[in-house]
Each structure stands twice: as C-alpha cells, then as structure tokens.
N, C-alpha and C. Protein backbone atom coordinates (compact mmCIF):
# COMPACT_ATOMS: atom_id res chain seq x y z
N UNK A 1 -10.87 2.06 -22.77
CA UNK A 1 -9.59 1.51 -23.21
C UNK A 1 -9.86 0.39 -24.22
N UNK A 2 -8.71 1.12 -25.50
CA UNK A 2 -9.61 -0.59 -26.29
C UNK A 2 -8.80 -2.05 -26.21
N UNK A 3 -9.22 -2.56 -26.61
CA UNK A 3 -8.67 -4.19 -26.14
C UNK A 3 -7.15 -4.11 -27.33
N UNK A 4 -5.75 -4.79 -26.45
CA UNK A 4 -4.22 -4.70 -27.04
C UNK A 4 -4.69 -5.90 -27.91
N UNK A 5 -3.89 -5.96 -29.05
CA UNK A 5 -3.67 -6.86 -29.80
C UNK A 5 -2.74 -8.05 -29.04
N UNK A 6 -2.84 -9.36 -29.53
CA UNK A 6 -2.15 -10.20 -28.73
C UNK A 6 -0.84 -10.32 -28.28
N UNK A 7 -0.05 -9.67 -29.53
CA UNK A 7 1.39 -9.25 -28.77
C UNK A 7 1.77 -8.26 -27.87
N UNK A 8 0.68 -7.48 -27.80
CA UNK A 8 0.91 -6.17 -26.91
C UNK A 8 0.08 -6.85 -25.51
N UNK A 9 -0.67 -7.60 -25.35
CA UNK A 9 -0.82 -7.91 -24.21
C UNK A 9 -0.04 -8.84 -23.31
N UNK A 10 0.68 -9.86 -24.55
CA UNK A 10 1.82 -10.65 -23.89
C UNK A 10 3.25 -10.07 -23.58
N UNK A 11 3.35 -8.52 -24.19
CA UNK A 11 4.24 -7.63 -23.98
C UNK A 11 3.80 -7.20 -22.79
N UNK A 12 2.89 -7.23 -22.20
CA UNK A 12 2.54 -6.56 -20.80
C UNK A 12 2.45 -7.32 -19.85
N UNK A 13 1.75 -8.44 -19.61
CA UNK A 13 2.40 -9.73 -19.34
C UNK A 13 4.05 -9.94 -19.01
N UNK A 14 4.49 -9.99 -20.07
CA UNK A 14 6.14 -10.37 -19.60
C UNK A 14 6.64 -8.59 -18.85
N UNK A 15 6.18 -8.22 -18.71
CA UNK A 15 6.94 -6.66 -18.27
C UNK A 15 6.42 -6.64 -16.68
N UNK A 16 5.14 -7.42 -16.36
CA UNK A 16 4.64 -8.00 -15.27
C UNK A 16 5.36 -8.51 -14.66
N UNK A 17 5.69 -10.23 -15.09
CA UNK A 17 6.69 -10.85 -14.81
C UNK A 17 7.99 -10.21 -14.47
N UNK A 18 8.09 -9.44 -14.63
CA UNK A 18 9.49 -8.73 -13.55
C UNK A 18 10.43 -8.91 -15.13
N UNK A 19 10.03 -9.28 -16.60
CA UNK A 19 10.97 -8.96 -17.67
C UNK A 19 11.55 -7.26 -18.31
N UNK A 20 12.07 -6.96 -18.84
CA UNK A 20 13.00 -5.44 -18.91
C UNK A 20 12.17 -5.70 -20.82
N UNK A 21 11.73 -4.27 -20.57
CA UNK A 21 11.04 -3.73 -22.00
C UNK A 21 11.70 -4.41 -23.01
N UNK A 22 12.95 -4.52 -22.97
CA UNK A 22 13.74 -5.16 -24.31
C UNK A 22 13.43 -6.75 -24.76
N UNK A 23 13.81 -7.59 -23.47
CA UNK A 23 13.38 -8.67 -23.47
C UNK A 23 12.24 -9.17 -23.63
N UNK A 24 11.26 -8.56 -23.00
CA UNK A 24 10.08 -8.85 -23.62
C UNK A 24 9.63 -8.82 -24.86
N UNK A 25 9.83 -7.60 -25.64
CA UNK A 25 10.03 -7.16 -26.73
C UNK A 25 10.14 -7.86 -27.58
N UNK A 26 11.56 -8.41 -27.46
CA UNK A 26 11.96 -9.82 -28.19
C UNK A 26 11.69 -10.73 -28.19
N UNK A 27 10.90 -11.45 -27.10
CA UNK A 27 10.11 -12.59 -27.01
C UNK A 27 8.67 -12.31 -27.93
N UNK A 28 7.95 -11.01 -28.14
CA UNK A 28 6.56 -10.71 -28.54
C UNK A 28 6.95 -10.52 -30.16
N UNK A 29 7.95 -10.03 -30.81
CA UNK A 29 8.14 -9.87 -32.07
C UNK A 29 9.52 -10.22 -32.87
N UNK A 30 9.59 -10.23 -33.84
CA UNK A 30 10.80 -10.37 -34.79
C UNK A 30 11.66 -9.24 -34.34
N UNK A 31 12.69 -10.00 -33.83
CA UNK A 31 14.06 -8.93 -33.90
C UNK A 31 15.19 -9.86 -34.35
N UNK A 32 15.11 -10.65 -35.11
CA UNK A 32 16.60 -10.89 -35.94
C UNK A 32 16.97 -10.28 -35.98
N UNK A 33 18.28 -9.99 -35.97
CA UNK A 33 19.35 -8.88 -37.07
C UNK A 33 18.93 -7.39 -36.86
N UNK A 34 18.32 -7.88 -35.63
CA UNK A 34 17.71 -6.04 -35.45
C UNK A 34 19.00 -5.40 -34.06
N UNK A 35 19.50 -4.49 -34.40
CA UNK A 35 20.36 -3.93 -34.00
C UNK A 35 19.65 -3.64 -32.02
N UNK A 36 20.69 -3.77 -31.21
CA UNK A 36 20.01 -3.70 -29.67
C UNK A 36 19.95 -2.28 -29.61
N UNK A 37 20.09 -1.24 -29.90
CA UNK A 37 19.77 -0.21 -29.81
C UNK A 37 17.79 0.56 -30.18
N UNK A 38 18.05 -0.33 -31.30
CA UNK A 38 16.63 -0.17 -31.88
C UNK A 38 15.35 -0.82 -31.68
N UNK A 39 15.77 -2.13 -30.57
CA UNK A 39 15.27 -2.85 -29.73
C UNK A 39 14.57 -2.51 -28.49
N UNK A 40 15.96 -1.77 -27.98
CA UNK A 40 15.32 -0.81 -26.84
C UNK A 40 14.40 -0.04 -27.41
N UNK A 41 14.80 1.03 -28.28
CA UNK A 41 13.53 2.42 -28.58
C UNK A 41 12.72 1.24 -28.76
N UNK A 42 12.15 0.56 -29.83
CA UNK A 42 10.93 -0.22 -30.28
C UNK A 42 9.90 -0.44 -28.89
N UNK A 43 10.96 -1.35 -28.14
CA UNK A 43 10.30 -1.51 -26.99
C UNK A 43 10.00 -0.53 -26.35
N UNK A 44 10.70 0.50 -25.75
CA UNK A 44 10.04 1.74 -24.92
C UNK A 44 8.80 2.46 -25.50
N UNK A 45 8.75 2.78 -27.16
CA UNK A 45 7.53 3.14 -27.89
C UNK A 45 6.24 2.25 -27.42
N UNK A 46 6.55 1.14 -27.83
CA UNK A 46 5.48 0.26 -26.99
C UNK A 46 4.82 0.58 -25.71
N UNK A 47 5.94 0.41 -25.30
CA UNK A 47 5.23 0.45 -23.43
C UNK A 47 4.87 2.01 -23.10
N UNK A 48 5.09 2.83 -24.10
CA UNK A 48 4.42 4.09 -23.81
C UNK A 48 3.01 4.52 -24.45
N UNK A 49 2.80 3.59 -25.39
CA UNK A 49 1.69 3.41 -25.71
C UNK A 49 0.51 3.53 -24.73
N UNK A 50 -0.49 4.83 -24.93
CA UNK A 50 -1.24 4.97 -23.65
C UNK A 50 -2.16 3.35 -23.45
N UNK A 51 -3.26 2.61 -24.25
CA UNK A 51 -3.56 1.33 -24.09
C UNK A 51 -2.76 0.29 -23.45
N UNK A 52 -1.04 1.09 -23.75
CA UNK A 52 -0.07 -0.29 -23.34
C UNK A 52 0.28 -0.23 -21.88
N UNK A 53 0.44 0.90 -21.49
CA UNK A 53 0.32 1.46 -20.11
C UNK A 53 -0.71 1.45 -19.15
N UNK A 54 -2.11 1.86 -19.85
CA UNK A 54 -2.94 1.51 -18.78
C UNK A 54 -2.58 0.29 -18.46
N UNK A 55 -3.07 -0.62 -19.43
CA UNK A 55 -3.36 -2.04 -19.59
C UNK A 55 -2.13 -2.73 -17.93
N UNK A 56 -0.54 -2.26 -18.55
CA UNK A 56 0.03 -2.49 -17.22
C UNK A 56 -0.50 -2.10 -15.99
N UNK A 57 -0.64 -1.07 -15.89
CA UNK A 57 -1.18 -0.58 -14.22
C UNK A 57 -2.21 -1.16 -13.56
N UNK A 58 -3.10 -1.37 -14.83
CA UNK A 58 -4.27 -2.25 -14.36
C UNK A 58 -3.74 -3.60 -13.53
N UNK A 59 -3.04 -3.97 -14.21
CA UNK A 59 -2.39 -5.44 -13.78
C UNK A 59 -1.85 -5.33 -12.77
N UNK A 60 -0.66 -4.95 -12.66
CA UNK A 60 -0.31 -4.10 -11.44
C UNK A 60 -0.87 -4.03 -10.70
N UNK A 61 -1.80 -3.47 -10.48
CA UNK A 61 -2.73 -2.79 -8.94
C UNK A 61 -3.73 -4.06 -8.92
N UNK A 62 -4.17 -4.85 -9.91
CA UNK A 62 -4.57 -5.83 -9.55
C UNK A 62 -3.82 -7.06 -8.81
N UNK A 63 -2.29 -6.98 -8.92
CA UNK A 63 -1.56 -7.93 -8.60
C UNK A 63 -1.27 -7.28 -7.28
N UNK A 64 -1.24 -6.23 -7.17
CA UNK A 64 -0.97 -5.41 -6.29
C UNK A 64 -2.24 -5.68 -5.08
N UNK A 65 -3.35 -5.69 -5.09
CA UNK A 65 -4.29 -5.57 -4.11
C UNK A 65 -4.38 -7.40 -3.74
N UNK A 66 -4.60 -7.88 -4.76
CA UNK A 66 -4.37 -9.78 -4.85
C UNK A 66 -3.34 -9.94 -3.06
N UNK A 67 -2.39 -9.09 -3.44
CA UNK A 67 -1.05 -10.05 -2.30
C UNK A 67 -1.05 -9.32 -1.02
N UNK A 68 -1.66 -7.97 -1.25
CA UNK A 68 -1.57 -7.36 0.38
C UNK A 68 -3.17 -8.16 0.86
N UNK A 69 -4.35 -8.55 -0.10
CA UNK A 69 -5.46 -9.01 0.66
C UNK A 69 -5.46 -10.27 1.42
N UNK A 70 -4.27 -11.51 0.72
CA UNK A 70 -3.90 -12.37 0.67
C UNK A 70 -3.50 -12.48 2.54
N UNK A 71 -2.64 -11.80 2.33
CA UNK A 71 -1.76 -11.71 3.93
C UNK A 71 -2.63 -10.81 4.61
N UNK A 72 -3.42 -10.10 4.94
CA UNK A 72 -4.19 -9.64 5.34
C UNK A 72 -5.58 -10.38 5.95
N UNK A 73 -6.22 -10.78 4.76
CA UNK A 73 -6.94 -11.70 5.23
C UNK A 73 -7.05 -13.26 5.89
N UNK A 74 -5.74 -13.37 5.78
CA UNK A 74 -4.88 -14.90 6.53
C UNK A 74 -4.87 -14.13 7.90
N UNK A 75 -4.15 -13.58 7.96
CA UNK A 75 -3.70 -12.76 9.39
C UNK A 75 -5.49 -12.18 10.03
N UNK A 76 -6.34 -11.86 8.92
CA UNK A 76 -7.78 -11.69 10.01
C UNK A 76 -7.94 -13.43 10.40
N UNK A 77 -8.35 -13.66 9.26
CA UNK A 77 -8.79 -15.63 9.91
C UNK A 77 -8.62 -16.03 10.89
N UNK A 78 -6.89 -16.15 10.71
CA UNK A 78 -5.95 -16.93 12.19
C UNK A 78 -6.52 -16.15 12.95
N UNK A 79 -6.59 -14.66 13.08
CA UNK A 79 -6.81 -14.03 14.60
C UNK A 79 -8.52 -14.54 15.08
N UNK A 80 -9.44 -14.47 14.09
CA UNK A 80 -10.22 -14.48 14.64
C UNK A 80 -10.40 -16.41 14.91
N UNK A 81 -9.74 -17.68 14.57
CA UNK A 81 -9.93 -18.61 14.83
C UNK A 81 -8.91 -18.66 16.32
N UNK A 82 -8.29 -17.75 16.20
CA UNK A 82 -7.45 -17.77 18.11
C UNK A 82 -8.45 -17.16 18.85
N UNK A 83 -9.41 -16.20 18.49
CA UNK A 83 -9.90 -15.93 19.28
C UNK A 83 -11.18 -17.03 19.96
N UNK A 84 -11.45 -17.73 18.87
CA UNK A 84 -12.52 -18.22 19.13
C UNK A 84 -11.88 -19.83 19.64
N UNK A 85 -10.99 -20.07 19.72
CA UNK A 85 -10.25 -21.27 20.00
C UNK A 85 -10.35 -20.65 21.83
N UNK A 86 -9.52 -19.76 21.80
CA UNK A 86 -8.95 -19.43 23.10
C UNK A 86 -10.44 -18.88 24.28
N UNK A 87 -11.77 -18.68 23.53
CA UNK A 87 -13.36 -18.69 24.02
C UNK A 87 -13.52 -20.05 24.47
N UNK A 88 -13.63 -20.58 23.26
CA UNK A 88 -13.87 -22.53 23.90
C UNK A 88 -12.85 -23.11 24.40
N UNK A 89 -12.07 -22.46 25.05
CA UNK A 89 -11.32 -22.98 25.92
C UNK A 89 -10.24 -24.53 24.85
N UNK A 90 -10.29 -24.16 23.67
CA UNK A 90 -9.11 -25.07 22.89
C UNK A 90 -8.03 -24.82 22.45
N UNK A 91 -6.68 -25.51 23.23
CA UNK A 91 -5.59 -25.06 23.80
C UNK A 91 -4.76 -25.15 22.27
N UNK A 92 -4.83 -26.74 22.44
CA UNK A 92 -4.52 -26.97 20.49
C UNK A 92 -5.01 -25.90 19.25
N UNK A 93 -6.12 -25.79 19.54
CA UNK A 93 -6.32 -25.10 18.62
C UNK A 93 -5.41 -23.29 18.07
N UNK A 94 -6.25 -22.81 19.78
CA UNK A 94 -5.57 -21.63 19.72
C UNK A 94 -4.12 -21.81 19.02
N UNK A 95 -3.35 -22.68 20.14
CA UNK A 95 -1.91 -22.73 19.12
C UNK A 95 -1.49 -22.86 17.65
N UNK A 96 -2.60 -23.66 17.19
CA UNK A 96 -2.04 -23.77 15.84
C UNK A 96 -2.43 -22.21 14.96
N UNK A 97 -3.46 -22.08 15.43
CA UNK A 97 -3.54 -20.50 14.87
C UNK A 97 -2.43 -19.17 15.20
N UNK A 98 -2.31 -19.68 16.36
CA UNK A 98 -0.44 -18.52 16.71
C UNK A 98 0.24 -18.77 15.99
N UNK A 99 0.64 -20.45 15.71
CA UNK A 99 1.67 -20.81 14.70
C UNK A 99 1.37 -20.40 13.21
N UNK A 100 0.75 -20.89 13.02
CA UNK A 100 -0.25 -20.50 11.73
C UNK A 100 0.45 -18.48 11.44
N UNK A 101 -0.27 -17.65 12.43
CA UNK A 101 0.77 -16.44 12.24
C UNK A 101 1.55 -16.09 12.31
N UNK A 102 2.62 -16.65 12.64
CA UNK A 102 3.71 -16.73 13.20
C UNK A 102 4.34 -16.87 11.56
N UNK A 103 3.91 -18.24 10.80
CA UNK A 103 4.88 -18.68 9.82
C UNK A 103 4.22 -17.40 8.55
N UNK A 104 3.11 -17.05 8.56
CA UNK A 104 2.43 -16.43 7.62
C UNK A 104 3.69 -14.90 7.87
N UNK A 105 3.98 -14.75 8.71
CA UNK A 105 4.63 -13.48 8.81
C UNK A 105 6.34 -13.57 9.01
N UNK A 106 6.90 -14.96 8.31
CA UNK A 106 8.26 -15.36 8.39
C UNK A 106 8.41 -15.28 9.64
N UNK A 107 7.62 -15.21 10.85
CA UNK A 107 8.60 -15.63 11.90
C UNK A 107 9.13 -17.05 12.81
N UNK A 108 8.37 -17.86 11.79
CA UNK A 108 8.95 -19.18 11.88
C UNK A 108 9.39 -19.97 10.68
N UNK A 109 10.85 -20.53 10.77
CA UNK A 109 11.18 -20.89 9.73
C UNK A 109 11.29 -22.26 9.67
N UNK A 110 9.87 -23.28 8.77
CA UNK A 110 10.60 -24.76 9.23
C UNK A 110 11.65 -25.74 8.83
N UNK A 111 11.96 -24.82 7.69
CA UNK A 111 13.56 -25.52 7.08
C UNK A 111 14.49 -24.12 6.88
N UNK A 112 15.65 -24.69 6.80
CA UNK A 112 16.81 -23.91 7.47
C UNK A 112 17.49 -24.30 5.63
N UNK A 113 18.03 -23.44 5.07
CA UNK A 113 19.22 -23.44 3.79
C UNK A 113 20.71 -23.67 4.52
N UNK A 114 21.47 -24.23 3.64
CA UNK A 114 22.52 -24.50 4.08
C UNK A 114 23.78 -24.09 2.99
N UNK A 115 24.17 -23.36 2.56
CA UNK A 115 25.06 -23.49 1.77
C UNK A 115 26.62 -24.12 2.27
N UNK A 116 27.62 -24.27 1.58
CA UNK A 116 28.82 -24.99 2.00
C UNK A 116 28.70 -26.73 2.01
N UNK A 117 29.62 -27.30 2.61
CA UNK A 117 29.80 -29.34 2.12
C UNK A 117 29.19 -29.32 3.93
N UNK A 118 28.80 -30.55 3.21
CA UNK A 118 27.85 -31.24 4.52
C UNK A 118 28.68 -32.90 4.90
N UNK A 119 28.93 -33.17 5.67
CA UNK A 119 29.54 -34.70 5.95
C UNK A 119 28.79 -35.99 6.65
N UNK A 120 28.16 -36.46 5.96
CA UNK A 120 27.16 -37.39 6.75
C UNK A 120 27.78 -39.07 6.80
N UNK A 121 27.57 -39.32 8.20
CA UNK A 121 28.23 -40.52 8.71
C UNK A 121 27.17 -41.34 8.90
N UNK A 122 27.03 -42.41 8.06
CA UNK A 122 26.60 -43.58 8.68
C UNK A 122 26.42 -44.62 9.58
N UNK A 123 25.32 -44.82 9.97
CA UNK A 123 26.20 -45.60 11.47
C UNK A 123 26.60 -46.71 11.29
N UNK A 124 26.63 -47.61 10.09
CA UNK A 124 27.39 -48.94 9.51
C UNK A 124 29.36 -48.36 9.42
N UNK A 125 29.24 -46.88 9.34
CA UNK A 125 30.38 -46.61 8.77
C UNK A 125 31.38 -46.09 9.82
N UNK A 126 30.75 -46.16 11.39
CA UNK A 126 31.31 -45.43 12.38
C UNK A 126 32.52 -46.21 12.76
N UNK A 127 32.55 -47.17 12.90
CA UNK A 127 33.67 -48.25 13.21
C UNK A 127 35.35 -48.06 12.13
N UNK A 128 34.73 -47.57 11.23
CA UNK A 128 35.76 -47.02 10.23
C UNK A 128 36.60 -45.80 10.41
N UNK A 129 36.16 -44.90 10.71
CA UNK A 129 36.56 -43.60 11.08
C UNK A 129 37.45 -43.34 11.85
C-alpha cells in the first residue's frame, strides 16, 4: 500500500472520527462555491480510493482491537489482583478490585446526571422560608 498524500490521510482521519465523507471532505480541500452535490461524489471518489480504504480499515481494526484489549485486559488484572488479594487473605484489597470491576463494566455509577431545576437552601437562609 503506498503512503496517502497528506490530505487523504487527514481525510481518513476525520472519517475515523465518526465525520460523514462530505464533511470531511470539506475540511481536507477547497470547496468554495462548490455545489453540495459535487461535494458528496468528490468525497465518495475519495474514500473509494483502494489506498483510501485500506488505509481506513487499517485504522479501524486498529482502533478496533486498542478498545476491546483495553477492557479486557482491565477485567484480566482486577480478576487476577482479587484473586491474589482474596489468597493473602486482604479484605480491602480484594474489594477494591470487585469495585474496580464493577465500575470498569458500568455497573457502578459514582455520579448521577440530573437534568431539570434544582433548589438549594442554605442553612443561613432557612429561617426565611
């Protein structure tokens, strides 16, 4: 595969980034006054470009193996530091490694979102109320 020229690799790049062939497109080259129709084709020619395509997949499956090893290999660690916590008999320990998997796998959440108005009372201000 031969090496993309610099706009075609930052075209692959932003198409990475979760950007839509067009947009990227337009960020990597001149499209003044260039009609959105012809934007799209331009861009789809591009990204069908066999160099332009590998080049994505590569990335891809590299980004791709990066995040399942990530959580994978967190989830071996913790297990094997519970195991070896819960051998030497360390109670703390073991736990923090449960917790430890626990949050690695969203099942603990330590802040809570709130959307909607919130009303907070002061306690200088309770006498008022």
């Amino acid at each position: 595969m031969g090496k993309l020229t610099p706009k075609r690799e930052k075209f692959v790049k932003l198409l990475l980034e979760g950007m839509t062939k067009s947009a990227a497109y337009r960020k990597c080259y001149s499209t003044k006054n260039v009609a959105r129709k012809t934007v799209h084709e331009a861009a789809s020619r591009t990204a069908a470009i066999p160099e332009v395509s590998a080049r994505l997949a590569e990335l891809q499956e590299k980004a791709a193996e990066r995040s399942l090893v990530t959580v994978e290999s967190l989830t071996k660690e913790l297990e094997e530091a519970r195991a070896l916590a819960n051998k030497t008999e360390q109670a703390g320990a073991m736990t923090g490694a449960t917790m430890g998997k626990a949050k690695l796998h969203g099942l603990l959440i330590d802040k809570k979102e709130h959307s909607g108005s919130v009303t907070i009372v002061l306690a200088s201000d309770v006498d008022e109320i």
